[in-house]
C-alpha atoms as a PDB file:
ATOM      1  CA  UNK A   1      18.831  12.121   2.496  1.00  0.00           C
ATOM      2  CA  UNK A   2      15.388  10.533   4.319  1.00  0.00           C
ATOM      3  CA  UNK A   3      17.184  11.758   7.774  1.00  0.00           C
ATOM      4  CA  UNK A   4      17.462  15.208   5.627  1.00  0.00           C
ATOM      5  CA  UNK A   5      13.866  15.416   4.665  1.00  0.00           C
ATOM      6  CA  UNK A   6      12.830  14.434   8.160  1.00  0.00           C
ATOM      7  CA  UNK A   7      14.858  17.189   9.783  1.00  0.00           C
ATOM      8  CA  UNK A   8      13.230  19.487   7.657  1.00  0.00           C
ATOM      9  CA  UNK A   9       9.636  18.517   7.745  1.00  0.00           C
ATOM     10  CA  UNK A  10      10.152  18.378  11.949  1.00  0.00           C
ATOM     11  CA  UNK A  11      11.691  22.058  11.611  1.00  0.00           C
ATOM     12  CA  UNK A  12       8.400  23.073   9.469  1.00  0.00           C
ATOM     13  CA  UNK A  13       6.069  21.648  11.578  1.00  0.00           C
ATOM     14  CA  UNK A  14       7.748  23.954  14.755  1.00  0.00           C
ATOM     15  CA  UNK A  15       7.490  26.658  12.607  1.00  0.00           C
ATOM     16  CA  UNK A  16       3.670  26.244  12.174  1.00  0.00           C
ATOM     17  CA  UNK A  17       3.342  26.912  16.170  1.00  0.00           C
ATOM     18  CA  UNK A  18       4.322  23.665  17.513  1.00  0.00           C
ATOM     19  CA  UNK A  19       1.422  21.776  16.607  1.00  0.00           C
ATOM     20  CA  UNK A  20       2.218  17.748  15.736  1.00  0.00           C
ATOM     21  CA  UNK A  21       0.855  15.696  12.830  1.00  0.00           C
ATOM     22  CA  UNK A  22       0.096  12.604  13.282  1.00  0.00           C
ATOM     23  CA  UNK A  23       1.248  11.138  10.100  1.00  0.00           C
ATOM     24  CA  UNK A  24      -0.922   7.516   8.512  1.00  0.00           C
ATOM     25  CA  UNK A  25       1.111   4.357   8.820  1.00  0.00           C
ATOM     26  CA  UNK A  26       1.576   1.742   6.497  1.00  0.00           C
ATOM     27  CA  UNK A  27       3.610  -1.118   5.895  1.00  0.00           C
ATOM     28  CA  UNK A  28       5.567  -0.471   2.807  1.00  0.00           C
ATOM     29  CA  UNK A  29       7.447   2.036   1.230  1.00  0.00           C
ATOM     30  CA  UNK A  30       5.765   3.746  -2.350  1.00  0.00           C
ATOM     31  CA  UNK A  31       8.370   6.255  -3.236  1.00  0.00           C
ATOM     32  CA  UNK A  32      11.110   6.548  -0.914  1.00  0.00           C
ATOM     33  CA  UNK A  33      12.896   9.998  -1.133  1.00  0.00           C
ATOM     34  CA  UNK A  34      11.503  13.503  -2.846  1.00  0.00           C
ATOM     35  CA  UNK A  35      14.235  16.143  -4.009  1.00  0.00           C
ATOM     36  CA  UNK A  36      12.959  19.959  -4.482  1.00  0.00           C
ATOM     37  CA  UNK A  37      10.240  19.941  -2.000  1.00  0.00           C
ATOM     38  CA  UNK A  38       7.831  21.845   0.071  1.00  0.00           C
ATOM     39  CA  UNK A  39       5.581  21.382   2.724  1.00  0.00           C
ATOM     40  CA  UNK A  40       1.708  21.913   3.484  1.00  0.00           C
ATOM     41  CA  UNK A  41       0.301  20.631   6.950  1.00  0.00           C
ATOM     42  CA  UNK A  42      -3.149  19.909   7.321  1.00  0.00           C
ATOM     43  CA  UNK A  43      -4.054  19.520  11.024  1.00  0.00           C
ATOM     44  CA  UNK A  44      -6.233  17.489  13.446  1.00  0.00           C
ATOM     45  CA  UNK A  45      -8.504  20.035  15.696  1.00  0.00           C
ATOM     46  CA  UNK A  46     -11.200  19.289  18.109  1.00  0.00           C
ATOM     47  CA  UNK A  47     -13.532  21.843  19.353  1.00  0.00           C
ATOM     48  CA  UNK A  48     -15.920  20.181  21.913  1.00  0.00           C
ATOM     49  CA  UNK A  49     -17.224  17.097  19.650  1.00  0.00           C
ATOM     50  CA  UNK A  50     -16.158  18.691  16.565  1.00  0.00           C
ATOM     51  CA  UNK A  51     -13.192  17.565  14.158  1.00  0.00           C
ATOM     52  CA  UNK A  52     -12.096  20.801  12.240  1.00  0.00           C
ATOM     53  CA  UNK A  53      -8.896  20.829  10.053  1.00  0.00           C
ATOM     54  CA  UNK A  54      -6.305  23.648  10.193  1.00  0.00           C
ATOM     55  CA  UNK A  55      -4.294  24.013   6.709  1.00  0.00           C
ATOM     56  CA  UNK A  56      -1.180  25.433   6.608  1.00  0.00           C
ATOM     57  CA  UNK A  57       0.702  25.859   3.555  1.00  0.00           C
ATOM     58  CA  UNK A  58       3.071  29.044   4.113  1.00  0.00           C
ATOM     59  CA  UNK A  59       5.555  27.080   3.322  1.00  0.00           C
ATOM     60  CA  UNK A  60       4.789  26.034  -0.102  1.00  0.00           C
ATOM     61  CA  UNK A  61       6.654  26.878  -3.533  1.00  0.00           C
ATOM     62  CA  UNK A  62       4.522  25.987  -6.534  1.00  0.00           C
ATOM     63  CA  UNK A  63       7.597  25.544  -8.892  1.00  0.00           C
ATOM     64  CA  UNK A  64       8.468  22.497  -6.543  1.00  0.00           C
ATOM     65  CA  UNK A  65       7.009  19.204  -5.387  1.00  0.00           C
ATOM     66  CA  UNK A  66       4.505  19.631  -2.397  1.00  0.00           C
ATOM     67  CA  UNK A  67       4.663  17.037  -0.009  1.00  0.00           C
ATOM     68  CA  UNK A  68       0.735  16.962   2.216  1.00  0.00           C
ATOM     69  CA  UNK A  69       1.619  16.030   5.539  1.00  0.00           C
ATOM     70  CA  UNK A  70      -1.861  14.977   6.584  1.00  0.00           C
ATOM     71  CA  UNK A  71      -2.941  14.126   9.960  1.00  0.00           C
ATOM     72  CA  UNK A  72      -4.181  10.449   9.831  1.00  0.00           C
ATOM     73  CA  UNK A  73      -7.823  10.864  12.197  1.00  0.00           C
ATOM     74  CA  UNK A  74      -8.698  13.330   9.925  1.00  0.00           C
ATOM     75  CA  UNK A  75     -12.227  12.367   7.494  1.00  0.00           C
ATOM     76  CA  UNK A  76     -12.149  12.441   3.739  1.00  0.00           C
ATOM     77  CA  UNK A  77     -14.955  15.135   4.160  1.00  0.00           C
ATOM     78  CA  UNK A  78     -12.777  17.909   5.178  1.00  0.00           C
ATOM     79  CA  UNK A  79      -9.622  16.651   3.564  1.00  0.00           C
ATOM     80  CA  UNK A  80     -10.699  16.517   0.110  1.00  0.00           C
ATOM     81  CA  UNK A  81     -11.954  20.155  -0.275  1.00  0.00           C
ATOM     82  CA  UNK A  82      -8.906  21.692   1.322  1.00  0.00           C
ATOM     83  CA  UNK A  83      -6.310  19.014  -1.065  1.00  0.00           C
ATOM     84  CA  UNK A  84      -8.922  20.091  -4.261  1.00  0.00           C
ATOM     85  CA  UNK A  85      -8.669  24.216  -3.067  1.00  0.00           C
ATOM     86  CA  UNK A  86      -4.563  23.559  -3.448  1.00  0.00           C
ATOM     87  CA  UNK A  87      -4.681  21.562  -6.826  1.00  0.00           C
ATOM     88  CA  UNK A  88      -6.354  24.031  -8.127  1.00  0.00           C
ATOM     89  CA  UNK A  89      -4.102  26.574  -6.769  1.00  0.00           C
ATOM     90  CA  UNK A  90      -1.120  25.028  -7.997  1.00  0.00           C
ATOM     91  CA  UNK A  91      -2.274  24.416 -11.627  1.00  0.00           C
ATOM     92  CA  UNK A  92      -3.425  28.358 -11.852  1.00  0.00           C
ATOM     93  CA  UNK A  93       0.099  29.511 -10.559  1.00  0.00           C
ATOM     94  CA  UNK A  94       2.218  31.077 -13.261  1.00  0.00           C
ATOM     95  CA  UNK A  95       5.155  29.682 -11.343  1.00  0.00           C
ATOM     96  CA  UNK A  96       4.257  25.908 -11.755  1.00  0.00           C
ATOM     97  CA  UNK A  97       7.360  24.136 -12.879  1.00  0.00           C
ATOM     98  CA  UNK A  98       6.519  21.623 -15.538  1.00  0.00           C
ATOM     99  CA  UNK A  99       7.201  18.158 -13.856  1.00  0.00           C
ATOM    100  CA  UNK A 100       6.327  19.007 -10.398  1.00  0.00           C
ATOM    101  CA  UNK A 101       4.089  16.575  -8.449  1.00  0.00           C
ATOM    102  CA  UNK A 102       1.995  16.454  -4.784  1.00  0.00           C
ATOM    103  CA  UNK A 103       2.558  13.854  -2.495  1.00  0.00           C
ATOM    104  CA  UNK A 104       1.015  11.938   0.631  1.00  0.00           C
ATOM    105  CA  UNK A 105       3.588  11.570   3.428  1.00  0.00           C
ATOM    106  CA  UNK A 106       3.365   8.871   5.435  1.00  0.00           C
ATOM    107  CA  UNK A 107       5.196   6.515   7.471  1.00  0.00           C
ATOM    108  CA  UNK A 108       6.641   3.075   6.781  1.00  0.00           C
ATOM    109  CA  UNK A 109       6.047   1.144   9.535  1.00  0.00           C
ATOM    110  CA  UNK A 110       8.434  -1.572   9.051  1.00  0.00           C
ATOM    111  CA  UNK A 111      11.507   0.494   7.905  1.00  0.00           C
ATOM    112  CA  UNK A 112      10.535   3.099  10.451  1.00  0.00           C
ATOM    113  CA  UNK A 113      11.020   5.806   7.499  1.00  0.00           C
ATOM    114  CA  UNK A 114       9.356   8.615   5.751  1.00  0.00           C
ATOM    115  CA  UNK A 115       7.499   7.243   2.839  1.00  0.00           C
ATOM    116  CA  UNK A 116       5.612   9.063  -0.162  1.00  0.00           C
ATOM    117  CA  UNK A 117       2.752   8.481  -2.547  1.00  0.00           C
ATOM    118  CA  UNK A 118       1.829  10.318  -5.426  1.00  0.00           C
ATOM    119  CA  UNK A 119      -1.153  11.675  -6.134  1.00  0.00           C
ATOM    120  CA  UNK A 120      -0.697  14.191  -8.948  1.00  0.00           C
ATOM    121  CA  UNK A 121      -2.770  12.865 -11.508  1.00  0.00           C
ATOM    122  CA  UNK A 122      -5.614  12.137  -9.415  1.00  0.00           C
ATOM    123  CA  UNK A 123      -8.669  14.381  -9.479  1.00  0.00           C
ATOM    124  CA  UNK A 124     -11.526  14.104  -6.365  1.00  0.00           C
ATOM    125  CA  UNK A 125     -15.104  14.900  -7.203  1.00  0.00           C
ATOM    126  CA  UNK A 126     -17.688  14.955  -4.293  1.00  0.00           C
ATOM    127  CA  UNK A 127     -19.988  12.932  -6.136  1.00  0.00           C
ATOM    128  CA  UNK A 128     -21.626   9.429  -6.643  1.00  0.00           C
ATOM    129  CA  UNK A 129     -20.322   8.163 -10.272  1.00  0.00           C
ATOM    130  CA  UNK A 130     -23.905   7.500 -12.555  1.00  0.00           C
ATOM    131  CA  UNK A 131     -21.344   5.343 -14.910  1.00  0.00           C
ATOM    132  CA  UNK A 132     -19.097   2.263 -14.493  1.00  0.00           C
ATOM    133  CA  UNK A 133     -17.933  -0.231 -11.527  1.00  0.00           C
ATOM    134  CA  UNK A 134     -18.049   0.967  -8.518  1.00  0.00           C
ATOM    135  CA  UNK A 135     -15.723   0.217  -5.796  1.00  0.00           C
ATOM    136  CA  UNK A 136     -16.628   1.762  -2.527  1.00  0.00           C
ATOM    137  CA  UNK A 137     -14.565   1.710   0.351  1.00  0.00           C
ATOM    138  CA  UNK A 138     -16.448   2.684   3.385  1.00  0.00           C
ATOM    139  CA  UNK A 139     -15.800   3.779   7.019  1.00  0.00           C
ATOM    140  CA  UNK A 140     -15.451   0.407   8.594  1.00  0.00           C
ATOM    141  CA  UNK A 141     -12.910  -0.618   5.457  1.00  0.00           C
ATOM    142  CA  UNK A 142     -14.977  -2.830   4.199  1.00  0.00           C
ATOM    143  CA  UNK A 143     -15.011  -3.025  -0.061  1.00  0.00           C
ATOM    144  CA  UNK A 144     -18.252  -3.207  -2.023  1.00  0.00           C
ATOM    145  CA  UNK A 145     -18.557  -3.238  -5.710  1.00  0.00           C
ATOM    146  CA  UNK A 146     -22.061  -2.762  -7.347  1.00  0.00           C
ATOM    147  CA  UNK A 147     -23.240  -2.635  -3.758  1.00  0.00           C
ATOM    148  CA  UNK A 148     -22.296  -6.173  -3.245  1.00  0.00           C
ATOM    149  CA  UNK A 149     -20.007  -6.494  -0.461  1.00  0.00           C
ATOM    150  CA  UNK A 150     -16.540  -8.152  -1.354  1.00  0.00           C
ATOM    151  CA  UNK A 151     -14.146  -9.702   1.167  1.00  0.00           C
ATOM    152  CA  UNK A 152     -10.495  -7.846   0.133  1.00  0.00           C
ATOM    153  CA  UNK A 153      -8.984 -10.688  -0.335  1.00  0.00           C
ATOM    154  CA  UNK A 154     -11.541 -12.014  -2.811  1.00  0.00           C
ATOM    155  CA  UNK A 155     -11.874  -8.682  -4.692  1.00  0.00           C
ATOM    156  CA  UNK A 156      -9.590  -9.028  -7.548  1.00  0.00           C
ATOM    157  CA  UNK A 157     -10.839 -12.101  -8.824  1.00  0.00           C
ATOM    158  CA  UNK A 158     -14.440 -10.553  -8.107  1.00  0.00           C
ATOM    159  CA  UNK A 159     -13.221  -7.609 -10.482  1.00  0.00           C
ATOM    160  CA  UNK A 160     -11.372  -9.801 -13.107  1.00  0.00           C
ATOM    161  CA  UNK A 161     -14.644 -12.081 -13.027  1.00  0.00           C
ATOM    162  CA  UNK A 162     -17.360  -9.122 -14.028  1.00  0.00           C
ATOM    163  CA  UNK A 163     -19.135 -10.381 -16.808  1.00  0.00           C
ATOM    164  CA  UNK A 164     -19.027  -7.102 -19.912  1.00  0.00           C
ATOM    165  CA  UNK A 165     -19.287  -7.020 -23.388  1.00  0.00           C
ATOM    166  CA  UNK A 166     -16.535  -4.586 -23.791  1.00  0.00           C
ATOM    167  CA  UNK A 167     -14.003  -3.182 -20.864  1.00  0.00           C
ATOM    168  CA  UNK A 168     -15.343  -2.340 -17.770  1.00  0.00           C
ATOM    169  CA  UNK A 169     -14.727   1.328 -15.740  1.00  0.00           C
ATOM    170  CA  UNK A 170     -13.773   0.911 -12.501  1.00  0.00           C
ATOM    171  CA  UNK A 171     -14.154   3.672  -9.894  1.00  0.00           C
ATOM    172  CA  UNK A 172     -12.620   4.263  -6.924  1.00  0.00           C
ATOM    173  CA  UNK A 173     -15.168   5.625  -4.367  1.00  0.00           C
ATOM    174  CA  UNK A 174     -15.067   6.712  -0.390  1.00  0.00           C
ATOM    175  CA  UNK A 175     -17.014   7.240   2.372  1.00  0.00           C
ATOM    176  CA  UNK A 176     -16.369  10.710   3.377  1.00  0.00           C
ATOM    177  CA  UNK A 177     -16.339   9.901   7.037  1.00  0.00           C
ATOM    178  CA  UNK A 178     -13.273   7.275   6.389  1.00  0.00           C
ATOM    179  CA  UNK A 179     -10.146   8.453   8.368  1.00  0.00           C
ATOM    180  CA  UNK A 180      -7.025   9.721   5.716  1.00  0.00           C
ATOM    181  CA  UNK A 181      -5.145   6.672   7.158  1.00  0.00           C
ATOM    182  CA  UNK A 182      -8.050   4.464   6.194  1.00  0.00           C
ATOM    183  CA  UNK A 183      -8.068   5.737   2.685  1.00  0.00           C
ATOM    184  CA  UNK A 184      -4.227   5.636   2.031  1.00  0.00           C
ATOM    185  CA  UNK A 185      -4.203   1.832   2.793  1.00  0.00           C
ATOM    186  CA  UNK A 186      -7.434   1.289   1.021  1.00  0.00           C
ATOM    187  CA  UNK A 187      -5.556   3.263  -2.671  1.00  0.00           C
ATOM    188  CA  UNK A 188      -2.229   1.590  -1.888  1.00  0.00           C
ATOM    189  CA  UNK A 189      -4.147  -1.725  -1.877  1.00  0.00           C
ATOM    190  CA  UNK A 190      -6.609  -0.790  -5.166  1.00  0.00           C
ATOM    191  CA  UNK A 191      -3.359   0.380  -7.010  1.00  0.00           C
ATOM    192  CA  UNK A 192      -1.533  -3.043  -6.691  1.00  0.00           C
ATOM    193  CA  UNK A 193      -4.574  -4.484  -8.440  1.00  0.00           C
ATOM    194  CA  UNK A 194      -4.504  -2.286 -10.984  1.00  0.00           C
ATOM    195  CA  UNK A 195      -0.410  -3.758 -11.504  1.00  0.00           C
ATOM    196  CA  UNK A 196      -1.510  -7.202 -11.122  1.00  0.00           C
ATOM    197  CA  UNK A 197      -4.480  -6.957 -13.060  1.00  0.00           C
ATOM    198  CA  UNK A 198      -3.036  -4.509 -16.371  1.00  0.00           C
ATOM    199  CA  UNK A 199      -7.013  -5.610 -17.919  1.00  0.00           C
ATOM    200  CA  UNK A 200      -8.653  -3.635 -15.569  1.00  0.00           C
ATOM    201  CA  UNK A 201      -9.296  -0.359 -16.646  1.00  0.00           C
ATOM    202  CA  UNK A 202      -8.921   2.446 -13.254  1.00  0.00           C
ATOM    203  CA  UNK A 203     -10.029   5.597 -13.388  1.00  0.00           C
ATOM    204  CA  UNK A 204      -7.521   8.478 -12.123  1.00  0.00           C
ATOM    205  CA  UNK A 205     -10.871  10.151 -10.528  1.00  0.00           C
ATOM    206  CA  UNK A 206     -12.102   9.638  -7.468  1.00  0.00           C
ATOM    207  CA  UNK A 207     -15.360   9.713  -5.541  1.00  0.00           C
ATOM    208  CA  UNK A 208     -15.793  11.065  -2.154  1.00  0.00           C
ATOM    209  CA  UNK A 209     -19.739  10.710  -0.915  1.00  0.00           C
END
């Protein structure tokens, strides 16, 4: 089935004029097969010293899963509009099919496989939060929480430790100039935390400033 899916997204991207995706790597496999899919491509452009983004989603059926195959140097800054533009999209289509999700593709690096993460339930705003904990990620993947910068491998006992009189709010926040490979390793990472640590309250929205 993955040698399926690959044949299919490699046909699609031919079809959208031969252009190539570099897809983000990581070294594990989320989800590791999607059944009644379609594909949207979101592009890596340069023009001069510009970075533009080239959507195309021709392919797409909104009674079935979309799969974003997103280029992995592109920034959160002109990802996020273009992912919120097709959420939206999606949800307003009479032909939604109750169940259907969006995913990130990506590849494993280890297995040497497509790989997928879900993102359905996740909505962006391109805002700073004025409430709760929170977690920024910025360009140079390094975490801060509060402002207070956190080593990774320190930052779920820094997060478990947070003195509060009732639960705290933790929010997942990005630099919008972090690359989309940058950003799928840094929510793979915060998710496992949110596993490990069941306490810790995570919002599903996300910041992008």
């Amino acid at each position: 089935m993955k040698k399926i899916i690959v044949a299919l997204l490699l046909v699609s991207l031919f079809s959208c004029g031969k252009k190539e995706i570099q897809l983000p790597q990581l070294n594990e496999t989320i989800i590791a097969d999607v059944k009644d899919h379609s594909p949207i491509f979101m592009f890596f452009e340069l023009n001069g010293k510009d970075t533009l983004i080239d959507v195309n989603r021709s392919n797409s059926i909104s009674s079935t899963n979309w799969l974003f195959n997103i280029d992995k140097r592109l920034p959160l800054k002109l990802v996020i509009p273009e992912i919120q533009k097709l959420q939206a999209k999606k949800e307003k289509s009479s032909h939604k099919k109750e169940g259907s999700e969006n995913y990130f593709t990506y590849m494993d690096s280890k297995k040497k496989t497509l790989a997928f993460l879900p993102f359905t339930t996740v909505v962006y705003k391109q805002a700073k939060p004025n409430f709760g904990v929170v977690i920024f990620h910025n360009k140079n993947g390094i975490f801060a929480v509060n402002g207070v910068e956190v080593d990774k491998e320190n930052l779920q006992n820094h997060l478990d430790s947070l003195p509060s009189d009732k639960p705290n709010k933790f929010l997942f926040c990005f630099d919008k100039e972090v690359s989309f490979e940058k950003y799928l390793e840094a929510i793979v990472y915060l998710n496992k935390i949110s596993v490990e640590y069941p306490s810790l309250q995570l919002s599903n929205t996300q910041y992008i400033y």
